[in-house]
Protein backbone atom coordinates (compact mmCIF):
# COMPACT_ATOMS: atom_id res chain seq x y z
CA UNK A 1 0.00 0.00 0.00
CA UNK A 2 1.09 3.37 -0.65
CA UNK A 3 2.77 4.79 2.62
CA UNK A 4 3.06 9.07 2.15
CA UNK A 5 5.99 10.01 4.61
CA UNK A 6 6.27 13.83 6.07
CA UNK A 7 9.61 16.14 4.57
CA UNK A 8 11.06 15.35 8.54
CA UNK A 9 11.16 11.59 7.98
CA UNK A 10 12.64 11.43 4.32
CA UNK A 11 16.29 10.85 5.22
CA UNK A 12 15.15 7.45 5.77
CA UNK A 13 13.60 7.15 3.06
CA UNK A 14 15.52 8.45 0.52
CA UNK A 15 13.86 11.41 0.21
CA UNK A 16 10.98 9.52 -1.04
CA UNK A 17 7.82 11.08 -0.33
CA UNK A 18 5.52 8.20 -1.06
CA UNK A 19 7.04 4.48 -0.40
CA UNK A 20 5.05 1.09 -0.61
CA UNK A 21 5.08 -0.52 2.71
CA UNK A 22 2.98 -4.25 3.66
CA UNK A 23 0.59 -5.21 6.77
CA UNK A 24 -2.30 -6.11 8.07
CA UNK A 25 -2.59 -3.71 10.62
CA UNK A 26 -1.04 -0.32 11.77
CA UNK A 27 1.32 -1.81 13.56
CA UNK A 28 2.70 -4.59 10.94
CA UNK A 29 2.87 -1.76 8.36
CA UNK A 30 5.39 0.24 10.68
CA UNK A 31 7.41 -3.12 11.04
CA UNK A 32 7.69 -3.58 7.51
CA UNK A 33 8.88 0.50 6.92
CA UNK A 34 11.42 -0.13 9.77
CA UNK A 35 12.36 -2.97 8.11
CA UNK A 36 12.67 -1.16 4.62
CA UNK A 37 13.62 2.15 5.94
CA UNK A 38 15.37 1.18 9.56
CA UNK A 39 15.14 3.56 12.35
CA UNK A 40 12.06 5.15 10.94
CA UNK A 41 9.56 2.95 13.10
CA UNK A 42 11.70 4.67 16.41
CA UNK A 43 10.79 8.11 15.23
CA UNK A 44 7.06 7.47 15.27
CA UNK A 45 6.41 5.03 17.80
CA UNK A 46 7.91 5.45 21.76
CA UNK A 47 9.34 2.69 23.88
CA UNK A 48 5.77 1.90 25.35
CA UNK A 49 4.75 1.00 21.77
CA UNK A 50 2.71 4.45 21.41
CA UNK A 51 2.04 6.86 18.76
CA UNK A 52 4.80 9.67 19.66
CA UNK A 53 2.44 13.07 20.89
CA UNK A 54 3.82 14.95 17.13
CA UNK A 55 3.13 12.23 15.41
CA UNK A 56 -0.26 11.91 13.10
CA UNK A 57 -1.57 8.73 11.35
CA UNK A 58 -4.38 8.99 8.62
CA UNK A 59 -5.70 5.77 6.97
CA UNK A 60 -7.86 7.00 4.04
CA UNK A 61 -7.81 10.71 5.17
CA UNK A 62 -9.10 8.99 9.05
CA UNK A 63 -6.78 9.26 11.33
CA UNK A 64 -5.52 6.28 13.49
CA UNK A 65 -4.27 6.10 16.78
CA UNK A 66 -4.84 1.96 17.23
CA UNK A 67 -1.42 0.27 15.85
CA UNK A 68 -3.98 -2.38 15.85
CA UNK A 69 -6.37 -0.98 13.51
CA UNK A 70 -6.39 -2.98 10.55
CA UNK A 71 -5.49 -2.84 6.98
CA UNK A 72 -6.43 -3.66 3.27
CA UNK A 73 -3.82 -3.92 0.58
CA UNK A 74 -5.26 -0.57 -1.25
CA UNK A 75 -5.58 1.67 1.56
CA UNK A 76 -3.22 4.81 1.85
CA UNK A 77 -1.42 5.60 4.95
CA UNK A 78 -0.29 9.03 5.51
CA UNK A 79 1.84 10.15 8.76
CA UNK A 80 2.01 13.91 9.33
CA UNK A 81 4.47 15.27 12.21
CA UNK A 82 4.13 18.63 13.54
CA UNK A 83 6.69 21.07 13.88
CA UNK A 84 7.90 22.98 16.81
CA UNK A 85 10.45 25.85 17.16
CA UNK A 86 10.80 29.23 18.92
């Protein structure tokens, strides 16, 4: 499924701003991008296996916040990340 990734997360990606990523849920679709991508999982996901507070996930423009929600093969996923500065 098509995976769109925000400008802060493309050095992982290539610079790609669209990748193609596999699961059946939320959470097997990160695990394949890590796998593809590594490190990027890390950046979007704490160490209590949570959606990080800047992070956003839409599945077909809804967003998500169960890595368990699941998935169909022609969904698109699209993580947004907020910016913060001073």
């Amino acid at each position: 499924m098509k995976v769109f990734v925000p400008t802060p997360l493309r050095s992982y990606t290539g610079q790609q701003a669209c990748v193609e990523a596999q699961g059946a849920t939320v959470a097997e679709l990160l695990a394949d991008l890590d796998w593809r991508y590594p490190g990027i999982r890390f950046r979007m996901i704490d160490e209590q296996d949570a959606v990080r507070p800047h992070i956003r996930i839409f599945v077909n423009a809804e967003q998500v916040r169960d890595l368990g929600a699941p998935l169909r093969p022609a969904d698109e996923v699209q993580i947004l990340q907020a910016l913060s500065g001073g």
